[in-house]
Protein backbone atom coordinates (compact mmCIF):
# COMPACT_ATOMS: atom_id res chain seq x y z
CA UNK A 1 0.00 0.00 0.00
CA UNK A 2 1.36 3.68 -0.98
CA UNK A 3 1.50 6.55 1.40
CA UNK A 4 -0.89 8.08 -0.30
CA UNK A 5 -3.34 5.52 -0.29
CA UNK A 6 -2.85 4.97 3.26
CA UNK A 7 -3.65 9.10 3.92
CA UNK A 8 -0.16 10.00 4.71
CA UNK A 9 1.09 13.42 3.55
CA UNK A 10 3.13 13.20 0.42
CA UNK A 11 6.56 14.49 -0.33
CA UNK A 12 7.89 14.13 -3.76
CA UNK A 13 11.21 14.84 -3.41
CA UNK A 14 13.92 15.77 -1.24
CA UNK A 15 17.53 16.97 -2.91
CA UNK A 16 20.77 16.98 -1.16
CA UNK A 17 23.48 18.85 -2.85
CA UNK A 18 26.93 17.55 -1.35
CA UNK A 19 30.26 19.02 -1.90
CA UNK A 20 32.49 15.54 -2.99
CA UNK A 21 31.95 12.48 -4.03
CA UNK A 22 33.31 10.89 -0.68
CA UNK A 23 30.45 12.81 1.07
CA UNK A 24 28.12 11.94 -1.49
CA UNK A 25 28.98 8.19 -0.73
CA UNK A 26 28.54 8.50 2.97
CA UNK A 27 25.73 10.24 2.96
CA UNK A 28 23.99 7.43 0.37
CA UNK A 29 25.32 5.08 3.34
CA UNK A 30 23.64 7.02 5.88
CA UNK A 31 20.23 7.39 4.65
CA UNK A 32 19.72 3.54 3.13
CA UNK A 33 18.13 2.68 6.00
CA UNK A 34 15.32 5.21 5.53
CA UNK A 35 14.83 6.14 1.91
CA UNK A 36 16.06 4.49 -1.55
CA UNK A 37 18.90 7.21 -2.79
CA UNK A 38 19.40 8.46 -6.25
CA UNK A 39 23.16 9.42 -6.50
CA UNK A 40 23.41 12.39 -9.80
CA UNK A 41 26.93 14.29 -10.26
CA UNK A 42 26.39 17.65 -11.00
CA UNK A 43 30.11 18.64 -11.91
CA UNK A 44 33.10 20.11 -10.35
CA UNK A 45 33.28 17.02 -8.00
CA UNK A 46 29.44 18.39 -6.40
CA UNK A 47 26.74 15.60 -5.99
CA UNK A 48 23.74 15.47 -5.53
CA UNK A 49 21.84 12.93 -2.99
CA UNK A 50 18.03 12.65 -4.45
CA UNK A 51 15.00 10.73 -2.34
CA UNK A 52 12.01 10.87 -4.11
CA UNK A 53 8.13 9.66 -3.42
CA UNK A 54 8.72 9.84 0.65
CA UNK A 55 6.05 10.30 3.45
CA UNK A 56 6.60 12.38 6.18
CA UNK A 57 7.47 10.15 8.46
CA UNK A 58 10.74 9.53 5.94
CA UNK A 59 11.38 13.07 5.72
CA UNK A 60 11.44 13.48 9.34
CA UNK A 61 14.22 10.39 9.41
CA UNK A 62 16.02 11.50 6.33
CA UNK A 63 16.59 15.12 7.57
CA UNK A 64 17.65 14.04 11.01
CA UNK A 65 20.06 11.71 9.20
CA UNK A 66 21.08 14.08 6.67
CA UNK A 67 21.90 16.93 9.71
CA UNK A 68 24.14 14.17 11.72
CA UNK A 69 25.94 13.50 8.48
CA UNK A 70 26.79 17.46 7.92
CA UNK A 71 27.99 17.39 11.67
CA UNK A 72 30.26 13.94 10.79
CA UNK A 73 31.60 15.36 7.68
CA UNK A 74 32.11 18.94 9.37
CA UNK A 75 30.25 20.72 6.68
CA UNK A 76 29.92 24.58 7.08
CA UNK A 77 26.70 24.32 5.12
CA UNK A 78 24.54 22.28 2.80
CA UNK A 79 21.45 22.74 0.77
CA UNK A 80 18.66 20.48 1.22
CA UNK A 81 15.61 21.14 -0.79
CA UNK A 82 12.04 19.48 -0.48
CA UNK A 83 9.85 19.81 -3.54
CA UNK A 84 12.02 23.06 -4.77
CA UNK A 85 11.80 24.67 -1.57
CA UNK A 86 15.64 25.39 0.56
CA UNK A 87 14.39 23.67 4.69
CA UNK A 88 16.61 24.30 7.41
CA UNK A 89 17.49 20.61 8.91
CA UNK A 90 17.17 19.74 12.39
CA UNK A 91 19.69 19.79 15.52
CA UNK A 92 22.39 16.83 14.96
């Protein structure tokens, strides 16, 4: 049964750009226990970690995952967008 057709709220997509391919691989790492990952260079060594078709309840997980990953890989800053929209992720 889909989210949807269980009456969950419906996100359909969340993007992750990440600076190099060794944080691009960690992050994929990190979130495989919450979300499938779509890994897509986007040149210059950036990445981009893509989750698409997720509930909320994934979101939740996959930006609590993706904000303990920026504090692992001591990241000054990454964008995470849901749907086309910039969030601001949670506390590590």
């Amino acid at each position: 049964m889909s989210p949807r057709s269980r009456g969950e709220s419906f996100i359909r997509t969340i993007h992750i750009e990440v600076p190099t391919s060794a944080a691009a691989s960690q992050l994929v790492r990190d979130l495989v226990a919450f979300a499938p990952t779509d890994l897509v260079p986007l040149g210059d060594e950036r990445w981009e970690v893509r989750v698409e078709d997720s509930s909320e309840e994934e979101l939740d997980a996959v930006l609590h995952a993706v904000a303990r990953w920026v504090a692992d890989c001591q990241l000054d800053e990454t964008r995470v967008l849901i749907d086309g929209e910039r969030v601001d992720l949670p506390p590590a």
